[in-house]
Protein backbone atom coordinates (compact mmCIF):
# COMPACT_ATOMS: atom_id res chain seq x y z
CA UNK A 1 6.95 81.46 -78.71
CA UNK A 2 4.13 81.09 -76.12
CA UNK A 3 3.48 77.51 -77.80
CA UNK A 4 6.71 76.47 -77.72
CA UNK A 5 7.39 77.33 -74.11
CA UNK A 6 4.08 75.07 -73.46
CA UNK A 7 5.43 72.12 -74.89
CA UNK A 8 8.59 72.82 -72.91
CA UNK A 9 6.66 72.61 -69.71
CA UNK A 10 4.81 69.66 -70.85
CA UNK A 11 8.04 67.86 -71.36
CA UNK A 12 9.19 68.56 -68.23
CA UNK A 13 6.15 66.75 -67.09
CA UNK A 14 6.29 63.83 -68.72
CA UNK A 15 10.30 63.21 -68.48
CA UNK A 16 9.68 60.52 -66.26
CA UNK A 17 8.82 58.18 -69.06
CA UNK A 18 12.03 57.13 -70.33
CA UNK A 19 15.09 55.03 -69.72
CA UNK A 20 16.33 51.69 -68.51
CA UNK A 21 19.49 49.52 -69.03
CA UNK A 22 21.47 47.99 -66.18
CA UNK A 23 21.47 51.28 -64.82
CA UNK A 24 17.87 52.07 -64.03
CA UNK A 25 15.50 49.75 -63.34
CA UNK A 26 12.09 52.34 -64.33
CA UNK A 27 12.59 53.20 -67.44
CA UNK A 28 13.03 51.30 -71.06
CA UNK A 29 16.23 52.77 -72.72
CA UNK A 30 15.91 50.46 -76.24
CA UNK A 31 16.08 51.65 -79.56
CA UNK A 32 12.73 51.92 -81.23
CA UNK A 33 10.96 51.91 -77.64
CA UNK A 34 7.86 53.91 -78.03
CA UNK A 35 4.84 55.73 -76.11
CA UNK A 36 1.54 56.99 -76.81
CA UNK A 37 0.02 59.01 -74.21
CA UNK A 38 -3.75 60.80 -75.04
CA UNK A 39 -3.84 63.98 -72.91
CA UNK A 40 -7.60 64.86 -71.99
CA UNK A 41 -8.81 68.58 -70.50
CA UNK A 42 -10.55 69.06 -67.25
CA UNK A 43 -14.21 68.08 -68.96
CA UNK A 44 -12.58 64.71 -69.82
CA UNK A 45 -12.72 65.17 -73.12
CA UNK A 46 -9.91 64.27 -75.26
CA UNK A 47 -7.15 67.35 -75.94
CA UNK A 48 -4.42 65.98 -78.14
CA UNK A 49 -2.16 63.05 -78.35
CA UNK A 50 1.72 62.79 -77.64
CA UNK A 51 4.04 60.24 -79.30
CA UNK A 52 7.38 59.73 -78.35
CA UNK A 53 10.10 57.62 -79.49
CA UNK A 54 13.63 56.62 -78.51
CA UNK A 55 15.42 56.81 -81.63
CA UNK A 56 19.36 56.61 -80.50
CA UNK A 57 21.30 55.41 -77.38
CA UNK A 58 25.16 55.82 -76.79
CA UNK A 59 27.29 54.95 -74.02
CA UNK A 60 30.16 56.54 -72.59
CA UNK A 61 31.97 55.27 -69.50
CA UNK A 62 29.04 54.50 -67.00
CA UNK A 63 26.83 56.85 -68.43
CA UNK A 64 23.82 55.89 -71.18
CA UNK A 65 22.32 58.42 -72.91
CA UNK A 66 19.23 58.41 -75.30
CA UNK A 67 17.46 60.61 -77.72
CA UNK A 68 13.78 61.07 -77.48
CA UNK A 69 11.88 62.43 -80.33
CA UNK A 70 8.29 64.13 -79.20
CA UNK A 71 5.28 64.19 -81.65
CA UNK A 72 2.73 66.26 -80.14
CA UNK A 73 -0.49 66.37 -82.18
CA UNK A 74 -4.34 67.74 -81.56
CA UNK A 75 -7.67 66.57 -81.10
CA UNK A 76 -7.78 66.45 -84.45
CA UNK A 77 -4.73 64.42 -85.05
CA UNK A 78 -3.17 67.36 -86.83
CA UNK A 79 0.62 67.48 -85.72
CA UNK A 80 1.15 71.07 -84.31
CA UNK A 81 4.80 70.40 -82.54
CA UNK A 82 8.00 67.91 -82.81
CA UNK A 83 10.96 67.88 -81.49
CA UNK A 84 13.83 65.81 -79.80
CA UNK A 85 15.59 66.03 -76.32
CA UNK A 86 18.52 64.12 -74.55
CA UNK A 87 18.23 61.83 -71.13
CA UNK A 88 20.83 60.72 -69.24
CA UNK A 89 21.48 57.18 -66.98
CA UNK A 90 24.27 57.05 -64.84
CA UNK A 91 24.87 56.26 -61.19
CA UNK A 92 21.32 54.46 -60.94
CA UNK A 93 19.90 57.95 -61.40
CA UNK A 94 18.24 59.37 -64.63
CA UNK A 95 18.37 63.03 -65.45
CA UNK A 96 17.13 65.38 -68.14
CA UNK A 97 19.08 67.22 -70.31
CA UNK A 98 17.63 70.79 -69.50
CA UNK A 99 19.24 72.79 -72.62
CA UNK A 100 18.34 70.29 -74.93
CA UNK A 101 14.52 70.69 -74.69
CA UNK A 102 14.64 73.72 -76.59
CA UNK A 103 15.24 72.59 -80.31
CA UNK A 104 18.52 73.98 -81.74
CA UNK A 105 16.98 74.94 -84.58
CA UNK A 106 14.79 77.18 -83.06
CA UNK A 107 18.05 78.56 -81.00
CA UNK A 108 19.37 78.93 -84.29
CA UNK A 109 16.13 81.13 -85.89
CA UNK A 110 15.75 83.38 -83.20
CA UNK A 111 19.66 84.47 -83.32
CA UNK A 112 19.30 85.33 -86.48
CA UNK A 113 16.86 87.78 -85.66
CA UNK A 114 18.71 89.44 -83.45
CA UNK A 115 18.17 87.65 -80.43
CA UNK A 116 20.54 86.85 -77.78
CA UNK A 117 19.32 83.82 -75.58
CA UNK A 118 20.77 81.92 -72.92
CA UNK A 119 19.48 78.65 -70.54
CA UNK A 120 20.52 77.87 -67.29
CA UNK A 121 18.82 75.68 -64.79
CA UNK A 122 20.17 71.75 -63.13
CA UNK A 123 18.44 68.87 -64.18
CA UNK A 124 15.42 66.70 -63.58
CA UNK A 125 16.74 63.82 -61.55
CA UNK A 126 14.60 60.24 -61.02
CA UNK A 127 16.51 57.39 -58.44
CA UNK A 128 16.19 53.68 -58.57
CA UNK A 129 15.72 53.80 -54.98
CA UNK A 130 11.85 54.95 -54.65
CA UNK A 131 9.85 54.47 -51.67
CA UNK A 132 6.95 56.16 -49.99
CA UNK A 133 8.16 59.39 -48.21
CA UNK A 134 10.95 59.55 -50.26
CA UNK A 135 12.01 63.51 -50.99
CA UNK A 136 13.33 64.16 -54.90
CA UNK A 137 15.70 66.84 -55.63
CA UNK A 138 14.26 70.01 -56.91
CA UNK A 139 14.28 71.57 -60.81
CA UNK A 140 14.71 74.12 -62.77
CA UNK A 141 15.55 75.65 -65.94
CA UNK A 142 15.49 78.86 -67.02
CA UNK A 143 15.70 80.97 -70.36
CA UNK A 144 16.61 84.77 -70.15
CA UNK A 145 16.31 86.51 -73.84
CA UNK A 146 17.66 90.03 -75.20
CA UNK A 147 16.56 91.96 -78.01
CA UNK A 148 17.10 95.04 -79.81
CA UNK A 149 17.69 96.11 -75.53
CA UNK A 150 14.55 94.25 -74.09
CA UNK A 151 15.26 91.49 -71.96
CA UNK A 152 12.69 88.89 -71.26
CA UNK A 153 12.85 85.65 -69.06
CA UNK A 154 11.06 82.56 -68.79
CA UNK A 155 11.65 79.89 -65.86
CA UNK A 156 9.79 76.81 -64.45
CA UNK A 157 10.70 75.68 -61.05
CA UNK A 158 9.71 71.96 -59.87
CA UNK A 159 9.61 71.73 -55.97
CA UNK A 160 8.30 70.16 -53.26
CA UNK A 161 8.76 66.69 -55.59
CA UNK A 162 7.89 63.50 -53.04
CA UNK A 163 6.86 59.94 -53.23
CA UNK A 164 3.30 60.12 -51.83
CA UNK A 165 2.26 56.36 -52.11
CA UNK A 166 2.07 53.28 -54.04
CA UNK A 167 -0.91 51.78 -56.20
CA UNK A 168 -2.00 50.01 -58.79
CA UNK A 169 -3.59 51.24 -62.11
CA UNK A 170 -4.85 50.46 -64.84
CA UNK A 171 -5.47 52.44 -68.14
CA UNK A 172 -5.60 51.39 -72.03
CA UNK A 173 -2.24 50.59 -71.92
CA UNK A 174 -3.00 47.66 -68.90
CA UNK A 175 -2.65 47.47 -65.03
CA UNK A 176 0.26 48.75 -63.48
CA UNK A 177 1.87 48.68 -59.93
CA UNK A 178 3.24 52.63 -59.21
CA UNK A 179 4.77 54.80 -57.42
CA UNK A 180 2.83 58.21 -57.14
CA UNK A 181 4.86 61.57 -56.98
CA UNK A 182 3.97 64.38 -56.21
CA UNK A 183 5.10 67.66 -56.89
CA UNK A 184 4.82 71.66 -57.66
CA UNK A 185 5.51 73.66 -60.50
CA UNK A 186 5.91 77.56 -61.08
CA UNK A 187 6.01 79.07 -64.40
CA UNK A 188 7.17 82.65 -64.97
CA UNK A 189 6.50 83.92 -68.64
CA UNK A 190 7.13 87.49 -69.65
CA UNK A 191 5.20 88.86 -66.18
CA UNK A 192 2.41 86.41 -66.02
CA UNK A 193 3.16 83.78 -62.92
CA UNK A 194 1.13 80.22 -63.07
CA UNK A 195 1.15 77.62 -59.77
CA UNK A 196 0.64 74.46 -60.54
CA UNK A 197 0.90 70.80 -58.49
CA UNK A 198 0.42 67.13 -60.22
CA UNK A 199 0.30 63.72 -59.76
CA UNK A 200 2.78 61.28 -61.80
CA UNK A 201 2.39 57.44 -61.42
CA UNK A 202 5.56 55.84 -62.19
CA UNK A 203 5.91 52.10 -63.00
CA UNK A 204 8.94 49.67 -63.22
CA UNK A 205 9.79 49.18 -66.41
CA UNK A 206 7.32 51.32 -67.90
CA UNK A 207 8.09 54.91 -66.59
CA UNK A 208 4.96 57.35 -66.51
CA UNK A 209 1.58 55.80 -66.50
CA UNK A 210 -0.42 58.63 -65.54
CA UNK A 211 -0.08 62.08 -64.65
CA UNK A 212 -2.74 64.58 -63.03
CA UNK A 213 -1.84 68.42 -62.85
CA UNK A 214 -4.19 70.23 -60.60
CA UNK A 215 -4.72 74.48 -60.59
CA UNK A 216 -3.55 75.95 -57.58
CA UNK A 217 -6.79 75.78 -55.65
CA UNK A 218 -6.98 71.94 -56.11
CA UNK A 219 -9.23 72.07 -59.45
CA UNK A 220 -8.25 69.38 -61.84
CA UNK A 221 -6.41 71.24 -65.48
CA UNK A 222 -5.69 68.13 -67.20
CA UNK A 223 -5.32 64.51 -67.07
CA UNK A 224 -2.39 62.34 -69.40
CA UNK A 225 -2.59 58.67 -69.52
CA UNK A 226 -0.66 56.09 -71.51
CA UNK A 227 -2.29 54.80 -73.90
CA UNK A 228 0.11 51.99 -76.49
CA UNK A 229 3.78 51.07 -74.99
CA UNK A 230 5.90 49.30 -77.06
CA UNK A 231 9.34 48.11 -75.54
């Protein structure tokens, strides 16, 4: 459970990488469109690599939406977590689909057990209109769980989400012009409460090029760069 509510987190990270049709102009929204992004720990040294892939889009009155399927593998290359979310275009804003980042399945294993869960939260939100200064909206999702009479809760909150600057840079994956947004996350598992803040570098086009998240006190925790893009 702890894992999967990781990879959760990380995905709400890294949302920012996908989607673009007529409607936005940040983010490739093709079929077959993928990303490779090698996530490295604070001592720089290389902590797993995430793959993702947009593997169906639909339309439906002036909304797009896509599916993303997530690879997430370790140092080693050894796959340790997939799954597959929803994104949304419409009204020259993207926006994650909250509920669907926890994989049905998974929905479906721990009911069966006896478990009663529910999700609530509002969605990630990205607008074509960046510029430095700029505020974003805030997010959040949360999952409350019951069992056998013991009820347990898990949220993230993303606040405080601005456009800090823009620059250009370059990784693997080439030289990019970005926008840099900042932001701060909370993360509330079972009693234990974790403050983060990060860095994303956004790119026309593109979508995430970078991303930084930093411990409370300022200390770097990890670093996530692309590293292939294929459009």
């Amino acid at each position: 459970m702890k894992k999967v509510l990781t990879v959760l987190i990380f995905s709400l990270f890294t949302f920012y990488t996908y989607a673009q049709d007529d409607c936005s102009k940040y983010y490739p929204m093709n079929e077959g469109a993928s990303y490779e992004y090698t996530n490295y720990n604070k001592k720089e040294k290389v902590d797993g690599v995430t793959k993702y892939t947009i593997t169906k889009v639909s339309t439906d009155g002036d909304a797009t939406t896509a599916t993303l399927n997530l690879d997430l593998s370790d140092k080693k290359g050894k796959e340790i977590y997939t799954t597959s979310y929803n994104f949304t275009c419409e009204n020259n804003i993207v926006s994650i689909d909250y509920k669907s980042l926890f994989p049905a399945a998974m929905m479906k294993q721990y009911e069966s057990m006896g478990m009663k869960m529910e999700i609530s939260g509002n969605d990630i939100e990205v607008p074509n209109t960046l510029e430095v200064g700029k505020e974003l909206k805030d997010a959040n999702v949360t999952i409350n769980m019951n069992m056998s009479g013991m009820n347990m809760s898990v949220s993230v909150d993303m606040t405080n989400r601005k456009v800090l600057a823009k620059e250009s840079i370059t990784t693997i994956a080439g030289t990019y012009s970005c926008y840099v947004v900042s932001e701060n996350t909370t993360s509330k598992t079972m009693g234990a409460t974790i403050e983060m803040s990060s860095k994303l570098w956004l790119a026309e086009g593109v979508g995430m090029v970078k991303n930084e998240t930093y411990k409370k006190n300022g200390d770097l925790m990890s670093r996530t760069e692309l590293t292939k893009f294929s459009n």
